[in-house]
N, C-alpha and C. Protein backbone atom coordinates (compact mmCIF):
# COMPACT_ATOMS: atom_id res chain seq x y z
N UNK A 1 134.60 70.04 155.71
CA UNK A 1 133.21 69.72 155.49
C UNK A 1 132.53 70.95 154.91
N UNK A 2 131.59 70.64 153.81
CA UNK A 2 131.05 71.99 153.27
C UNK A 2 131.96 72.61 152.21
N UNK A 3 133.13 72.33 151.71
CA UNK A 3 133.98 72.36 150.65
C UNK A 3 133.62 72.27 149.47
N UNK A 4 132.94 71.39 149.38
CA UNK A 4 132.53 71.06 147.86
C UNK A 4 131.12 71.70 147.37
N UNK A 5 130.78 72.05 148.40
CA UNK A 5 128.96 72.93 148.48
C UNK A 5 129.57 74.71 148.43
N UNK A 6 130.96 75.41 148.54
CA UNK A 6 130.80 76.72 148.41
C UNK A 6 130.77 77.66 146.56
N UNK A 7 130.16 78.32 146.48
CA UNK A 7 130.16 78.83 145.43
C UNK A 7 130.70 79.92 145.03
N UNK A 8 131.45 80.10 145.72
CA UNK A 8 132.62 81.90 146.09
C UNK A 8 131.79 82.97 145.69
N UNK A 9 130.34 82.54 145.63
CA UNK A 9 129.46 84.15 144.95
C UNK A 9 129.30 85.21 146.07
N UNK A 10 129.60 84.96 147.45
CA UNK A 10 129.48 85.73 148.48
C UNK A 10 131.07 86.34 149.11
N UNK A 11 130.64 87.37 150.21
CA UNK A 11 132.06 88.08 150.09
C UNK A 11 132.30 87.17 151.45
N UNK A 12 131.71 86.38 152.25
CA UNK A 12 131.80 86.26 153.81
C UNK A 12 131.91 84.84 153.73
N UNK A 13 133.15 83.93 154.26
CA UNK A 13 132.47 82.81 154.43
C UNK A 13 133.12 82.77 155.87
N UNK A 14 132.05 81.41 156.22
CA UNK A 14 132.36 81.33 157.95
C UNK A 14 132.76 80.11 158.22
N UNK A 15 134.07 79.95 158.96
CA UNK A 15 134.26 78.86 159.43
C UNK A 15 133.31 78.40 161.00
N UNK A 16 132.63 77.58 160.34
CA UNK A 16 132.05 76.68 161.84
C UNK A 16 132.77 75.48 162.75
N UNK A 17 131.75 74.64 163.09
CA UNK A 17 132.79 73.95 163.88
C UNK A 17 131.88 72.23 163.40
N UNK A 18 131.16 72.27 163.11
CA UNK A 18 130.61 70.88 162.56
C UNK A 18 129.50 70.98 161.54
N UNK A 19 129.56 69.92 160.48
CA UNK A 19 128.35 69.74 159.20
C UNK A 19 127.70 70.43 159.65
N UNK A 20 126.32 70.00 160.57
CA UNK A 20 125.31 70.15 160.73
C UNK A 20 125.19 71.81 160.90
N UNK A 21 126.06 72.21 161.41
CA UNK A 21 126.12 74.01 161.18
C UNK A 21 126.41 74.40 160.28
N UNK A 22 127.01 73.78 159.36
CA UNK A 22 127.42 74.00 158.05
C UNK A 22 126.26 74.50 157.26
N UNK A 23 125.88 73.09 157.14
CA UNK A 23 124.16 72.89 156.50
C UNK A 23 123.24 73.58 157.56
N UNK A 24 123.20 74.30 158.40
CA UNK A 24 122.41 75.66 158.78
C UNK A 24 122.60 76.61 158.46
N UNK A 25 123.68 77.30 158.03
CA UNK A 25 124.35 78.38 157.54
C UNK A 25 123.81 78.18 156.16
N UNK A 26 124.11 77.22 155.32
CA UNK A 26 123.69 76.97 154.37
C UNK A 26 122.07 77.38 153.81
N UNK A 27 121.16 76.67 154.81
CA UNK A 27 119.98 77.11 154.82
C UNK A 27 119.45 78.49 155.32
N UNK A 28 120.70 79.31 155.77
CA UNK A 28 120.08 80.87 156.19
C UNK A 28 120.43 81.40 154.87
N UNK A 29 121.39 80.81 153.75
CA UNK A 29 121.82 81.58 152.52
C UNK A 29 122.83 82.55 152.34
N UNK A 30 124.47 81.29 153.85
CA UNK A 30 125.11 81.64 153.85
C UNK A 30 126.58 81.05 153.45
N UNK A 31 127.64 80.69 153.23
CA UNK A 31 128.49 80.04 152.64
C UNK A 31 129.62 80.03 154.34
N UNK A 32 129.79 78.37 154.10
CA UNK A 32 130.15 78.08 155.27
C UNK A 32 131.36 76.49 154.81
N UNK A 33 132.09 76.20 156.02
CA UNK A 33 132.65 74.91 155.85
C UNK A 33 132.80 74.80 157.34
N UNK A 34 133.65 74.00 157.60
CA UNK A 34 134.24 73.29 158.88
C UNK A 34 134.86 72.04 158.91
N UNK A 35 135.90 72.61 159.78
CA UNK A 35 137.10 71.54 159.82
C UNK A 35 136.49 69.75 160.39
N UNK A 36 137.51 68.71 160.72
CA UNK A 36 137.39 67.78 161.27
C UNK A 36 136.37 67.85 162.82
N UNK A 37 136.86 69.03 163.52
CA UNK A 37 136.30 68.90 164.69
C UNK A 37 137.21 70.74 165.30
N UNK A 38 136.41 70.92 166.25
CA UNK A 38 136.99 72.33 166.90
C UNK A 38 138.50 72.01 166.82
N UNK A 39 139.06 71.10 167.72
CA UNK A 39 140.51 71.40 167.39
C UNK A 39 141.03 70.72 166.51
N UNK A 40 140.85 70.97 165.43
CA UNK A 40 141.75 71.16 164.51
C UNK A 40 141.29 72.56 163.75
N UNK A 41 142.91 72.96 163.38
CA UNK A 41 143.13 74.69 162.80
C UNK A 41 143.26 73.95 161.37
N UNK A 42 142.67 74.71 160.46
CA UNK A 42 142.63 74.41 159.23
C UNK A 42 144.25 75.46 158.96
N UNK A 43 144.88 74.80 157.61
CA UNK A 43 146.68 75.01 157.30
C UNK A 43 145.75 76.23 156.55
N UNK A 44 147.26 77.13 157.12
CA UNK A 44 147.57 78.46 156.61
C UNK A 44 147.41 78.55 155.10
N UNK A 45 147.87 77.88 154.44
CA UNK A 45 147.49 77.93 152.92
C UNK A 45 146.19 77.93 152.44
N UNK A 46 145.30 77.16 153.32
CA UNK A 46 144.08 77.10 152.76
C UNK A 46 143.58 78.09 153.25
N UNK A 47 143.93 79.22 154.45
CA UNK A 47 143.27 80.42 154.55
C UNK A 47 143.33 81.32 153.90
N UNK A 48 144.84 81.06 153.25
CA UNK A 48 145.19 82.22 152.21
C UNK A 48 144.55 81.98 151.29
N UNK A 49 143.86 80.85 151.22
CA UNK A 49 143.29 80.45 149.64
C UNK A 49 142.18 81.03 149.40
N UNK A 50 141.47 80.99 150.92
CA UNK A 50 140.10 81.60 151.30
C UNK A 50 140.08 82.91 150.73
N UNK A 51 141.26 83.26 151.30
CA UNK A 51 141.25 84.47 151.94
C UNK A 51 141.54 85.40 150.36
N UNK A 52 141.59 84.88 149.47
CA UNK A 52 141.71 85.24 147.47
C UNK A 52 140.05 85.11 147.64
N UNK A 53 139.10 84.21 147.50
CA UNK A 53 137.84 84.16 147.46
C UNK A 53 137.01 85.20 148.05
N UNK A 54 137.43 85.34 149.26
CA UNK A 54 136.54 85.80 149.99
C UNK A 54 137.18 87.43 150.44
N UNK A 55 136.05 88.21 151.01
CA UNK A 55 136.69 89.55 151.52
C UNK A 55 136.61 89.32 152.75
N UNK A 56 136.19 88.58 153.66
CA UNK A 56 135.64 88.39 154.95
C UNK A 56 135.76 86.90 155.70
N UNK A 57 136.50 86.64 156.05
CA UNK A 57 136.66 85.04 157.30
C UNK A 57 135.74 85.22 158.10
N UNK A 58 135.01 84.76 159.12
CA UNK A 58 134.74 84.78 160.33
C UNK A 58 134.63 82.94 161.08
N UNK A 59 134.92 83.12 162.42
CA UNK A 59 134.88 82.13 162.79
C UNK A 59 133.57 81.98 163.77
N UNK A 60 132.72 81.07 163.85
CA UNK A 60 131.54 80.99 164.48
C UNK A 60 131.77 79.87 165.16
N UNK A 61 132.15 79.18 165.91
CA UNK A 61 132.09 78.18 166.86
C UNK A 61 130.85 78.06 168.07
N UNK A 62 130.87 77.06 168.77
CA UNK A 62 130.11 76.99 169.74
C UNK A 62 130.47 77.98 171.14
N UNK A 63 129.48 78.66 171.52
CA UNK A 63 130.02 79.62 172.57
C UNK A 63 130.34 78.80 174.09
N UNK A 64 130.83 78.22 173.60
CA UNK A 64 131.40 77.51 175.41
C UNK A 64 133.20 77.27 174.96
N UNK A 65 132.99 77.23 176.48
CA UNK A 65 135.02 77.64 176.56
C UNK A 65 135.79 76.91 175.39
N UNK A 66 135.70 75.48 174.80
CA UNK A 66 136.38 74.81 173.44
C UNK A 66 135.84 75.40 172.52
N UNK A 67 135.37 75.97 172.42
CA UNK A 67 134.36 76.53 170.97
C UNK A 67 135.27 77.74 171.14
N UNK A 68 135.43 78.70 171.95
CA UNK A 68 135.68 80.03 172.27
C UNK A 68 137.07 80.52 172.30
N UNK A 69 137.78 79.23 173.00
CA UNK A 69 139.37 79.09 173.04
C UNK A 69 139.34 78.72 171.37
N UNK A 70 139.07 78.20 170.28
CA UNK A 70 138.98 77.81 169.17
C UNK A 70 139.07 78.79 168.15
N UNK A 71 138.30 79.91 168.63
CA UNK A 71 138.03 80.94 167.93
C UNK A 71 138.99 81.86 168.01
N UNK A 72 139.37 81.82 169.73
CA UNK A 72 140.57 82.70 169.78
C UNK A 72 141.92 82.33 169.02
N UNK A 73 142.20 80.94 169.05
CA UNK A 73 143.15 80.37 168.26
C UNK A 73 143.18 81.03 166.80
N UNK A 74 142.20 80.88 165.95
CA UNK A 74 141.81 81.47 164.80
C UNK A 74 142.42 83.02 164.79
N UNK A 75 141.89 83.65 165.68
CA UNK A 75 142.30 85.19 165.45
C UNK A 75 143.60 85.23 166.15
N UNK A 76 143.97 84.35 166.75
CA UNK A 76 145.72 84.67 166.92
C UNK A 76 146.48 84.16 166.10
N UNK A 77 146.27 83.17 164.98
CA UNK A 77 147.08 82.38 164.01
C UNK A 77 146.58 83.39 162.63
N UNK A 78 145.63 83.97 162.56
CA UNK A 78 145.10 84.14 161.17
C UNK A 78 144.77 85.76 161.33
N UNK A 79 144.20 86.23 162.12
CA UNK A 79 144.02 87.44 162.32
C UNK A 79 142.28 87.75 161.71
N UNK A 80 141.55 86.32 162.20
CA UNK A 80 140.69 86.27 161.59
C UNK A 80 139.06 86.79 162.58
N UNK A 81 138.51 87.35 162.55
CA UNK A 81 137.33 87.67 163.20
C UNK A 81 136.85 86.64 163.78
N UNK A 82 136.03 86.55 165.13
CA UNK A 82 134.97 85.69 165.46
C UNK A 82 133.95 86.57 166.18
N UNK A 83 132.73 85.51 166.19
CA UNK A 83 131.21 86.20 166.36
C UNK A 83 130.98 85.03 167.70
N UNK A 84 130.76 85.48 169.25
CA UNK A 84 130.20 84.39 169.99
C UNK A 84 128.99 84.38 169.82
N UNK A 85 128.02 83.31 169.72
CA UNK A 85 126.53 83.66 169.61
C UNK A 85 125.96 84.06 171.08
N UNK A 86 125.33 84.96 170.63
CA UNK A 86 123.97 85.54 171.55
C UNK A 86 123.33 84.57 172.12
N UNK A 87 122.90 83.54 171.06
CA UNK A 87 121.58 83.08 171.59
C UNK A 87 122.12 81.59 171.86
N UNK A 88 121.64 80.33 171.22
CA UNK A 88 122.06 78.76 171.90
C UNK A 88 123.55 78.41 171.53
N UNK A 89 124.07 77.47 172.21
CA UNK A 89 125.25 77.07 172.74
C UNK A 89 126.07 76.78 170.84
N UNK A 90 125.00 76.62 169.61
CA UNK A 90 125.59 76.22 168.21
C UNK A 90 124.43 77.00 167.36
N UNK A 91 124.46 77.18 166.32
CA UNK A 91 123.42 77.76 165.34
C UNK A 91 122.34 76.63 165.30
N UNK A 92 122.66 75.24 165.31
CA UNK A 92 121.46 74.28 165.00
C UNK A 92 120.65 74.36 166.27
N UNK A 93 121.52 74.82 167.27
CA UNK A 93 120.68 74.60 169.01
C UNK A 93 120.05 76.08 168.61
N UNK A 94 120.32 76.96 168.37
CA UNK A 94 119.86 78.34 167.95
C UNK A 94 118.72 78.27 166.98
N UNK A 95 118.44 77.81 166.05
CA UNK A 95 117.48 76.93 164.98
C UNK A 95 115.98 76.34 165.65
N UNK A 96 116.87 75.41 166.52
CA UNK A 96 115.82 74.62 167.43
C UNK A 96 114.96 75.65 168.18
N UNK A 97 115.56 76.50 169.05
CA UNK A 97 114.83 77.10 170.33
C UNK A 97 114.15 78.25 169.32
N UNK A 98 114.87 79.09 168.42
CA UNK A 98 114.03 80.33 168.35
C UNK A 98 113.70 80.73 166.64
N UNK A 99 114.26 79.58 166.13
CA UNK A 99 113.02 80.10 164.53
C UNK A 99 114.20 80.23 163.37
N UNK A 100 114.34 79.70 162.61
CA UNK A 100 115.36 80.06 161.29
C UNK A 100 115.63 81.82 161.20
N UNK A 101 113.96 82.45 161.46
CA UNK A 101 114.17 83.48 160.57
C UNK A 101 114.90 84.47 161.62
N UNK A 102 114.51 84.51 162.58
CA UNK A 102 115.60 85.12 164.23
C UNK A 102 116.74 85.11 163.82
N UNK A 103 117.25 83.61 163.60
CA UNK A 103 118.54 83.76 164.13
C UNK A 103 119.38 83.89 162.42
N UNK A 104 118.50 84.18 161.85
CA UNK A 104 119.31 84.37 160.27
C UNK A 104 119.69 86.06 160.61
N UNK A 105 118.72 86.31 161.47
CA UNK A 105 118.63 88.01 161.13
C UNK A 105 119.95 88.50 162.65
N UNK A 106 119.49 87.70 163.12
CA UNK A 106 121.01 87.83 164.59
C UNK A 106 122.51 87.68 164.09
N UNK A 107 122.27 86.73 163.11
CA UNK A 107 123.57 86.44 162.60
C UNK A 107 123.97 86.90 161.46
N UNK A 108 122.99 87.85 160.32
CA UNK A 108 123.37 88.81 159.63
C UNK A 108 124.00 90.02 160.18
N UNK A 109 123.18 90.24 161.11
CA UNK A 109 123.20 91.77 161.83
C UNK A 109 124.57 91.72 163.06
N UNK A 110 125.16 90.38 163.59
CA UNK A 110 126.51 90.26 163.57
C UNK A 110 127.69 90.38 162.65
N UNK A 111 127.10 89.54 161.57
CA UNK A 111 128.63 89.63 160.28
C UNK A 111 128.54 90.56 159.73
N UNK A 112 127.42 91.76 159.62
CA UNK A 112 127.34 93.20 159.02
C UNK A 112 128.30 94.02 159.78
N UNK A 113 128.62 93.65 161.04
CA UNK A 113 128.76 94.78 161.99
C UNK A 113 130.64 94.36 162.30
N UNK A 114 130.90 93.16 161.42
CA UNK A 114 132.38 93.51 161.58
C UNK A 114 133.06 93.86 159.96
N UNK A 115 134.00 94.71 160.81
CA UNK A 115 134.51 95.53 159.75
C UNK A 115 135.63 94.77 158.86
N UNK A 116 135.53 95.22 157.29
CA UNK A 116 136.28 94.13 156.58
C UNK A 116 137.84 94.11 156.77
């Protein structure tokens, strides 16, 4: 999901865990996709594929234990970064409670701070 919307003009893209975060990421003016659902691991090929596009993976899931075990999966299959959020349980619940422009700047000032 979010596949056909990336434009490889950025160095970071983030795997989420559903559309609707997709299309939030999107609206902070960030490049994003997501699989079927948390468990499923997107195939190794297509990370490597990413991983030509992009300088930076990260995985952003929902911070509760399936979201989190999800992420860890990611960085044990891929060796790929994840960010738990600070603030609500998904970026759209994060959206809701405290303001686009908050949590654009929480979640810049996370993906700045891991190293490429």
């Amino acid at each position: 999901q979010g596949l056909e919307q990336l434009q490889y003009k950025q160095d970071t893209l983030i795997i989420t865990k559903a559309l609707k975060d997709v299309i939030c990421f999107h609206v902070m003016g960030m490049e994003a996709i997501a699989p079927d659902s948390e468990n499923t691991i997107l195939q190794q090929d297509f990370i490597d594929e990413m991983k030509q596009r992009y300088s930076k993976i990260i995985v952003i899931m929902d911070n509760d234990e399936p979201g989190i075990n999800a992420m860890k999966k990611y960085n044990e299959l891929y060796g790929l970064d994840y960010i738990i959020s600070p603030l609500e349980k998904d970026p759209s619940d994060s959206i809701k409670v405290h303001g686009i422009e908050l949590v654009k700047g929480v979640f810049e000032n996370l993906i700045k701070n891991i190293s490429k």
